[in-house]
N, C-alpha and C. Protein backbone atom coordinates (compact mmCIF):
# COMPACT_ATOMS: atom_id res chain seq x y z
N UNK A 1 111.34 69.77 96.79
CA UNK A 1 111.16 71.19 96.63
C UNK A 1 109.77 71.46 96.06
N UNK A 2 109.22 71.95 96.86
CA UNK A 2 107.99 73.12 96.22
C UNK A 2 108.27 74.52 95.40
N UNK A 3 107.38 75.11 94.05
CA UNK A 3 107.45 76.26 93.60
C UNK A 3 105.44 76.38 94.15
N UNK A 4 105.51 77.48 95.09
CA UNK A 4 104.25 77.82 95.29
C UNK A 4 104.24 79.50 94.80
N UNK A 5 102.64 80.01 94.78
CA UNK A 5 102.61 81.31 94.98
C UNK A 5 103.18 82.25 96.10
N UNK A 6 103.73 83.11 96.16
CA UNK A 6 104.41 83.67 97.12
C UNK A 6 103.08 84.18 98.47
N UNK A 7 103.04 84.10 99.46
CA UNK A 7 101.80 84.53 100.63
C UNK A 7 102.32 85.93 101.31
N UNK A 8 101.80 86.78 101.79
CA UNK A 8 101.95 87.75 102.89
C UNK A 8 102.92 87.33 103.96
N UNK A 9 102.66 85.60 104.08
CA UNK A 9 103.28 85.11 105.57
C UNK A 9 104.77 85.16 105.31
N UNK A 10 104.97 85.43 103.83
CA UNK A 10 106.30 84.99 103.35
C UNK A 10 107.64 86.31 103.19
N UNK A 11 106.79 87.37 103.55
CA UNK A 11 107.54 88.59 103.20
C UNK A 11 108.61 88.64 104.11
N UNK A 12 108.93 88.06 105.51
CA UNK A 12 110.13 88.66 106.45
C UNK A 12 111.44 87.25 105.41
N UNK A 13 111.07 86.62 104.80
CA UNK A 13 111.76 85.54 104.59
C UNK A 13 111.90 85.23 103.46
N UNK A 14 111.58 86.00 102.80
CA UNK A 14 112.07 87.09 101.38
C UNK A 14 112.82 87.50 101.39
N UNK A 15 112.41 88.75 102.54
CA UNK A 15 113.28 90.09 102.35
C UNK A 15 115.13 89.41 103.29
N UNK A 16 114.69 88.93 104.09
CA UNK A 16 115.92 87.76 104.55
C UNK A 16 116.96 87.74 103.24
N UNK A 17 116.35 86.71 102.49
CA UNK A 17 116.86 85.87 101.67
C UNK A 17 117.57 87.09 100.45
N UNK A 18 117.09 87.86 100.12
CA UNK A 18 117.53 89.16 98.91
C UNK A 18 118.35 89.85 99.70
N UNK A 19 118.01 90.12 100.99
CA UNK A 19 119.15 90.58 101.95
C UNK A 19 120.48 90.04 101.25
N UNK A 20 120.68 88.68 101.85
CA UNK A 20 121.47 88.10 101.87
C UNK A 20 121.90 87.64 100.18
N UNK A 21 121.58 87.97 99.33
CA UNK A 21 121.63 87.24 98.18
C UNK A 21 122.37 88.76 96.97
N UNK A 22 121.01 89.85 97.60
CA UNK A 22 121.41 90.74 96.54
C UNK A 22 121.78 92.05 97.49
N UNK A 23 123.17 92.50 96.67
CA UNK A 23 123.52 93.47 97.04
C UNK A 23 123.46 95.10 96.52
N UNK A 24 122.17 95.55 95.71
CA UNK A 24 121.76 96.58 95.82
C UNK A 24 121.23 97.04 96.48
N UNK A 25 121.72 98.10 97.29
CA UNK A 25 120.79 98.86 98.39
C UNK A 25 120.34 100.30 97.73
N UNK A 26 120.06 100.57 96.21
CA UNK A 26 119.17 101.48 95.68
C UNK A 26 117.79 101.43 96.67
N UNK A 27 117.66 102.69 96.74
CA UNK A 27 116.04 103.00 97.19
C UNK A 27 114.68 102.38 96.57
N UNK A 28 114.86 101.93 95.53
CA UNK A 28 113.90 101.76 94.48
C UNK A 28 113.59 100.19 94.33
N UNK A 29 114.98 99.87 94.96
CA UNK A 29 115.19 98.07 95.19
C UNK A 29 114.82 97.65 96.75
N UNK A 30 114.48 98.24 97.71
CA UNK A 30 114.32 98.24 99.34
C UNK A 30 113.26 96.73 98.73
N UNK A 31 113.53 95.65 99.29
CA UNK A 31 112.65 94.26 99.47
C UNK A 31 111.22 95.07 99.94
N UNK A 32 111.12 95.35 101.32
CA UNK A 32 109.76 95.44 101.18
C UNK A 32 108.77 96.47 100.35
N UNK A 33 109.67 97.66 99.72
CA UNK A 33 108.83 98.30 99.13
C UNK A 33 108.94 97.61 97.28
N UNK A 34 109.58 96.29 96.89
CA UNK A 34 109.40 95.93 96.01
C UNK A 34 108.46 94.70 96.52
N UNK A 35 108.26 94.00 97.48
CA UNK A 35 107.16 92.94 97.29
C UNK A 35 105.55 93.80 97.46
N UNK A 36 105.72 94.76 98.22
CA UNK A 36 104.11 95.98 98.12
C UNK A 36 104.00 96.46 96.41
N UNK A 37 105.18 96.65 95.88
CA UNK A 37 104.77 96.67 94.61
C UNK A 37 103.90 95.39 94.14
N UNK A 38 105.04 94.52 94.39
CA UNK A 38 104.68 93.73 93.57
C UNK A 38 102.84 92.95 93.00
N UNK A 39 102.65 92.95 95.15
CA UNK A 39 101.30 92.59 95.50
C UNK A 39 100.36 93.64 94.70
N UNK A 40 100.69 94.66 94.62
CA UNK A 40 99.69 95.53 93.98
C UNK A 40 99.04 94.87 92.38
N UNK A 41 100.41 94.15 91.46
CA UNK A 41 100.75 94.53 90.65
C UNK A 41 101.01 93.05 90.17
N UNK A 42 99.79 92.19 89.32
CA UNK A 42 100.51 90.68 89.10
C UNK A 42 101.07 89.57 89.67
N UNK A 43 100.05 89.72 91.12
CA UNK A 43 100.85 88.89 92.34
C UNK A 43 100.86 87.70 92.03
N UNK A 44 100.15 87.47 91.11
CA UNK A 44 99.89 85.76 90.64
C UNK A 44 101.57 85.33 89.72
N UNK A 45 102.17 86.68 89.88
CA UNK A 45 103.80 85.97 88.75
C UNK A 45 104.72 85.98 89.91
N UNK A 46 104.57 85.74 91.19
CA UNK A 46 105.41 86.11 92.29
C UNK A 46 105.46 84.50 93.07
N UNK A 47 106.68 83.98 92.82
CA UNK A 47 106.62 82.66 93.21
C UNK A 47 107.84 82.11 94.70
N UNK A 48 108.05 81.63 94.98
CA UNK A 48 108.79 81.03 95.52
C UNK A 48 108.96 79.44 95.54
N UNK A 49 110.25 79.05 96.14
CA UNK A 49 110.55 77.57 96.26
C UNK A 49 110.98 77.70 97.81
N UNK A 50 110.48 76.40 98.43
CA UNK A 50 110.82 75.93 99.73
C UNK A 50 111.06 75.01 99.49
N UNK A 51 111.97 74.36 100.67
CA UNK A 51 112.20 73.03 100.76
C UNK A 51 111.31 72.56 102.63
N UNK A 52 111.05 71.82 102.84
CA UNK A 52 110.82 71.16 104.45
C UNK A 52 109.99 73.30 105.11
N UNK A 53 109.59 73.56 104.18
CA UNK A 53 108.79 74.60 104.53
C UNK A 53 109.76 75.76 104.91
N UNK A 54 110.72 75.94 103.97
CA UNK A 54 111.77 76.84 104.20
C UNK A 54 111.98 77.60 102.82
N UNK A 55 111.64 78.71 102.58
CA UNK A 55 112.15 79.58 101.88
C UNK A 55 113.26 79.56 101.11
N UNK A 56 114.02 78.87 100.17
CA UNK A 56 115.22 79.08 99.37
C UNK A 56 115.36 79.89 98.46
N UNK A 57 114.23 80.36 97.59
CA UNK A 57 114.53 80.56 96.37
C UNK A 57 113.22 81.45 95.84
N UNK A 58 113.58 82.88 95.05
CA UNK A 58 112.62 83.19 94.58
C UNK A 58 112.05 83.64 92.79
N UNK A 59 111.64 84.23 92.53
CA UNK A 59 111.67 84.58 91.15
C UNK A 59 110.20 85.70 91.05
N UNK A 60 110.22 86.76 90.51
CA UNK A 60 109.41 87.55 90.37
C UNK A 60 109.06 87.83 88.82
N UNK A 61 108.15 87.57 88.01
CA UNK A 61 107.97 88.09 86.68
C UNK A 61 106.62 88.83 86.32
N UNK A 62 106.71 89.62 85.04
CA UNK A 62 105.75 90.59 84.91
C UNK A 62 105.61 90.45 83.09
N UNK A 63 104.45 91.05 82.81
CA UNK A 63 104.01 90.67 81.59
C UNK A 63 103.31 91.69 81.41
N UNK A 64 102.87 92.88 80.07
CA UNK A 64 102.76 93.97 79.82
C UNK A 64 101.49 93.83 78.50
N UNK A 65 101.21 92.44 78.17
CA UNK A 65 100.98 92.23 77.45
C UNK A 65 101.58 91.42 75.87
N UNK A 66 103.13 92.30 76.38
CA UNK A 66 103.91 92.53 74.07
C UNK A 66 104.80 91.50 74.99
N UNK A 67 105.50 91.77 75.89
CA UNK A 67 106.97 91.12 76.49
C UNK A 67 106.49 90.75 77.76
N UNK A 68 107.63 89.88 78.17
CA UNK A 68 107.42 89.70 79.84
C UNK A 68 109.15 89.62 80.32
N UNK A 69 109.02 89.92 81.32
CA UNK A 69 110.15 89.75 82.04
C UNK A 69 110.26 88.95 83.44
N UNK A 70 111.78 88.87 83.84
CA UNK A 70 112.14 88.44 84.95
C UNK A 70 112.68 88.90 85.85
N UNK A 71 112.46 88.86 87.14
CA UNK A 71 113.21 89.42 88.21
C UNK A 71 113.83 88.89 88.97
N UNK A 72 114.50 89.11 90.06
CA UNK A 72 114.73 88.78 91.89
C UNK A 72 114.63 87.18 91.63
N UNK A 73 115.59 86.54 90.94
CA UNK A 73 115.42 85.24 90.99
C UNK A 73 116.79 85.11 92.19
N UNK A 74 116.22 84.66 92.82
CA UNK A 74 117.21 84.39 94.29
C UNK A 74 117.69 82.67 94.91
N UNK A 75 118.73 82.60 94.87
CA UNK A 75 118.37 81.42 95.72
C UNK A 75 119.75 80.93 96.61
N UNK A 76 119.20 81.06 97.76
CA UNK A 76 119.85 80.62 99.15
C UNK A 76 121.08 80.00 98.68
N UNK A 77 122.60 80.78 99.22
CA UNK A 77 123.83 80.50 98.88
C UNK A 77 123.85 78.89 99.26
N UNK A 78 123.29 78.17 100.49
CA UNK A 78 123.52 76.82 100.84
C UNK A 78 122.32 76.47 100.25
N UNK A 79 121.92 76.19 99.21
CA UNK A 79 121.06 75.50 98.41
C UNK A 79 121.34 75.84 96.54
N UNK A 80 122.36 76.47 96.53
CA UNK A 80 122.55 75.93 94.80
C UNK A 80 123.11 75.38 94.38
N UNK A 81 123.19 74.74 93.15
CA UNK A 81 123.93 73.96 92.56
C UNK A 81 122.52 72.58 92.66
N UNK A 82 121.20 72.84 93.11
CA UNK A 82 120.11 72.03 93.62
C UNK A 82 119.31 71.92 92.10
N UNK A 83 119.83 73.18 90.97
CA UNK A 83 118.40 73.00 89.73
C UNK A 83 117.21 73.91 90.26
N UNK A 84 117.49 74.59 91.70
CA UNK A 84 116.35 75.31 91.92
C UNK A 84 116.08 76.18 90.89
N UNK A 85 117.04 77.40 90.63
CA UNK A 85 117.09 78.47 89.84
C UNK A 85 116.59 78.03 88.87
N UNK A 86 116.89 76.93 87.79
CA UNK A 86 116.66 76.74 86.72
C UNK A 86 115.21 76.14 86.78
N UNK A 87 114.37 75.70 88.04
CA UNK A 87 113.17 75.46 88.42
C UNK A 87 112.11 76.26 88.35
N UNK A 88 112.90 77.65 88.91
CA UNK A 88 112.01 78.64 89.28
C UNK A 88 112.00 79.40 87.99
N UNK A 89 113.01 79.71 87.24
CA UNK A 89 112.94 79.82 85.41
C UNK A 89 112.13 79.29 84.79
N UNK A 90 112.00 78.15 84.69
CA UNK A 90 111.21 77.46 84.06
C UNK A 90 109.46 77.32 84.36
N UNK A 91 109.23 77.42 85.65
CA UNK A 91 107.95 77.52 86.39
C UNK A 91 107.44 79.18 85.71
N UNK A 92 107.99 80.26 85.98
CA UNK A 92 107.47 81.31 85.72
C UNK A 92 107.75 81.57 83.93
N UNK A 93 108.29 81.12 83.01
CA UNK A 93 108.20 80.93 81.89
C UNK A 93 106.72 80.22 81.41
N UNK A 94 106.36 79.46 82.10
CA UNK A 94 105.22 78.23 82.01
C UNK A 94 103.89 79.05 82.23
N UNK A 95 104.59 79.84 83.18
CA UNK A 95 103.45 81.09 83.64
C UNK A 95 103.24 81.96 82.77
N UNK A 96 104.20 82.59 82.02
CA UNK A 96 104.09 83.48 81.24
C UNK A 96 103.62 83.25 79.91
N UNK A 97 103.85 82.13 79.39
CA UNK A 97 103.34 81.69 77.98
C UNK A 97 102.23 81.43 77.96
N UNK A 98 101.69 80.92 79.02
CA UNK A 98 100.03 80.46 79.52
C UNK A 98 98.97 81.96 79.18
N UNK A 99 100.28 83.33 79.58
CA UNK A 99 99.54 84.67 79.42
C UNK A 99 99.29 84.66 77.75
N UNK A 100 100.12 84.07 77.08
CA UNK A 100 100.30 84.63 75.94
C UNK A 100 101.92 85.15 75.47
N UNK A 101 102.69 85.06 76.30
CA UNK A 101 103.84 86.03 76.17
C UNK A 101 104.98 84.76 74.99
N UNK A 102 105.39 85.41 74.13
CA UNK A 102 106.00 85.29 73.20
C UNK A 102 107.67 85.62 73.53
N UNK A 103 108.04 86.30 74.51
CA UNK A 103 109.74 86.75 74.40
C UNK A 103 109.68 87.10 75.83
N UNK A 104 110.35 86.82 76.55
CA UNK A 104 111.16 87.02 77.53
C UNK A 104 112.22 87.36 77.91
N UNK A 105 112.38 88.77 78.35
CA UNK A 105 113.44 89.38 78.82
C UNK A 105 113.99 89.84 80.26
N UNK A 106 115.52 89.34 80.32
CA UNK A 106 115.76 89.81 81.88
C UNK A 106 116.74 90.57 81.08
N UNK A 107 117.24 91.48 82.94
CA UNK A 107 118.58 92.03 82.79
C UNK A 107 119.56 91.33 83.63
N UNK A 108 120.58 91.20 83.78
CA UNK A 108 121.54 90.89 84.60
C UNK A 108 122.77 91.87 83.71
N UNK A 109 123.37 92.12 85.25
CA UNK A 109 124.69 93.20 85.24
C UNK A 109 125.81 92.38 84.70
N UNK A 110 126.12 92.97 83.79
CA UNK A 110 127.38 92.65 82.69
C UNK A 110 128.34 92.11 83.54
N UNK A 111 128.94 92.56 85.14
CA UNK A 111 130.06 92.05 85.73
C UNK A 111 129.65 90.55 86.23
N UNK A 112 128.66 90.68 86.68
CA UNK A 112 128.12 89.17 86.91
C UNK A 112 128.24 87.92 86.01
N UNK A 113 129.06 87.67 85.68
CA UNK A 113 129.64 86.05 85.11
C UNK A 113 128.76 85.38 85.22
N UNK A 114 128.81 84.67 86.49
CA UNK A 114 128.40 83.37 86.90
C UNK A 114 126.98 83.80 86.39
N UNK A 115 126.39 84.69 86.88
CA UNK A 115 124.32 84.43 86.15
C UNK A 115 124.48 84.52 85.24
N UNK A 116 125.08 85.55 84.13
CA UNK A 116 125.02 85.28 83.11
C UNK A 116 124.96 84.02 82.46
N UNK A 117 126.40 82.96 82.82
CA UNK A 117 126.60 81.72 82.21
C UNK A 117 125.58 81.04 82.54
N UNK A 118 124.72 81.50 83.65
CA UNK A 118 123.37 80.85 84.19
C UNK A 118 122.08 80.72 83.48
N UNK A 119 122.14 81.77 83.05
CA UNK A 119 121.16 82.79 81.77
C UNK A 119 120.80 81.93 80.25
N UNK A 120 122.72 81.65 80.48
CA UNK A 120 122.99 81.31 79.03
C UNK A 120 122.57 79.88 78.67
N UNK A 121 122.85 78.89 79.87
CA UNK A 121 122.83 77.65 79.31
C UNK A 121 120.99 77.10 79.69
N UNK A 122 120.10 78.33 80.11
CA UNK A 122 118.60 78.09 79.89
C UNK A 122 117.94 78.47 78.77
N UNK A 123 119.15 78.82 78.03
CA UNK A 123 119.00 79.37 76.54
C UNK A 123 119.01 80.68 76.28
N UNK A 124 119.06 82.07 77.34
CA UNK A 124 118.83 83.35 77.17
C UNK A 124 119.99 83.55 76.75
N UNK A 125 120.11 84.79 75.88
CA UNK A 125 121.27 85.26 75.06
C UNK A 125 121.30 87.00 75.11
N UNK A 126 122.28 87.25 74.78
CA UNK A 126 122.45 88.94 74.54
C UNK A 126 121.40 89.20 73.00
N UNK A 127 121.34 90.36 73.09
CA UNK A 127 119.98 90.25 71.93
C UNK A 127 120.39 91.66 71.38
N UNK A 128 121.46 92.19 71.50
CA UNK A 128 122.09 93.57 70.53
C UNK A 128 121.25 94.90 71.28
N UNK A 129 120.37 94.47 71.99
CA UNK A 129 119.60 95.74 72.75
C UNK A 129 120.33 96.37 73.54
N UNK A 130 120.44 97.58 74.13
CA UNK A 130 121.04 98.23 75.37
C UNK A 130 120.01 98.40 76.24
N UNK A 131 120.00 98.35 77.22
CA UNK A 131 119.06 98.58 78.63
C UNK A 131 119.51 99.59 78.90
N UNK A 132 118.22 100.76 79.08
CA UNK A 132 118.16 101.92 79.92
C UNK A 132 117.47 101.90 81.07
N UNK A 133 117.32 102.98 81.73
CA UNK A 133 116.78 102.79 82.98
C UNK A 133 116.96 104.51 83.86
N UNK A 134 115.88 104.86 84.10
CA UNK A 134 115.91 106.16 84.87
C UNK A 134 114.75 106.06 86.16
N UNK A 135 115.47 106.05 87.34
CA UNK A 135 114.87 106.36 88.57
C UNK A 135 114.03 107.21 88.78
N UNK A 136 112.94 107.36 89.31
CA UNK A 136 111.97 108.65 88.94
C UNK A 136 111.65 108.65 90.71
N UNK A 137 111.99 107.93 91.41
CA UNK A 137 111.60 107.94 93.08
C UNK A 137 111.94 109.58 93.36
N UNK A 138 110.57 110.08 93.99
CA UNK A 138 110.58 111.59 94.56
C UNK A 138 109.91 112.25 93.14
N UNK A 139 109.68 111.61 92.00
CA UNK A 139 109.26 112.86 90.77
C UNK A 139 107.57 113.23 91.09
């Protein structure tokens, strides 16, 4: 397995893979209008893993300066249980401390078990915070 920078060539096989992986179809979450963000915006924290030159697995993170976070960590239903995820965690953590970043925060949805326990045993924990969040698409 490779963790490379994510390329342009890579966007139909992305958006594939989150297709198939994540099931929010919010407006604000559409794959290609989050990897045009993304490119705008810290493209150097936008990674992927292939295997034999195949797309499995992704991870998106961002850094503000104070915090950094994690995103769209994805990885191909017939390829886990491989250590990818916990690859691609660890790669963009490596990335982020290199910025300077001190704390790292994701979200994952409370019904989601399984990432959570995923979360948990890379050491991330609940931290007493509540996550807000307001859509502003069309303001």
């Amino acid at each position: 397995m490779n963790i490379r920078l994510f390329q342009q060539s890579d966007t139909e096989s992305v958006i594939a893979l989150w297709k198939q992986v994540f099931s929010d179809k919010q407006p604000h979450n559409n794959p290609a209008l989050v990897i045009n963000q993304k490119l705008a915006t810290q493209p150097e924290l936008f990674f992927v893993a292939e295997i034999d030159s195949v797309i499995v697995g992704t991870i998106m993170a961002g850094y503000d300066g104070h915090r950094g976070w994690l995103y769209t960590v994805a990885v191909n239903p017939q390829y886990r249980r491989r250590s990818i995820g916990t690859k691609l965690v660890q790669h963009a953590e490596k990335a982020l401390t290199a910025m300077g970043c001190l704390k790292i925060n994701l979200q994952v949805r409370a019904s989601n078990a399984e990432v959570v326990e995923f979360y948990q045993k890379l050491g991330y924990q609940t931290d007493g915070n509540i996550s807000m969040g307001k859509v502003v698409i069309g303001v």
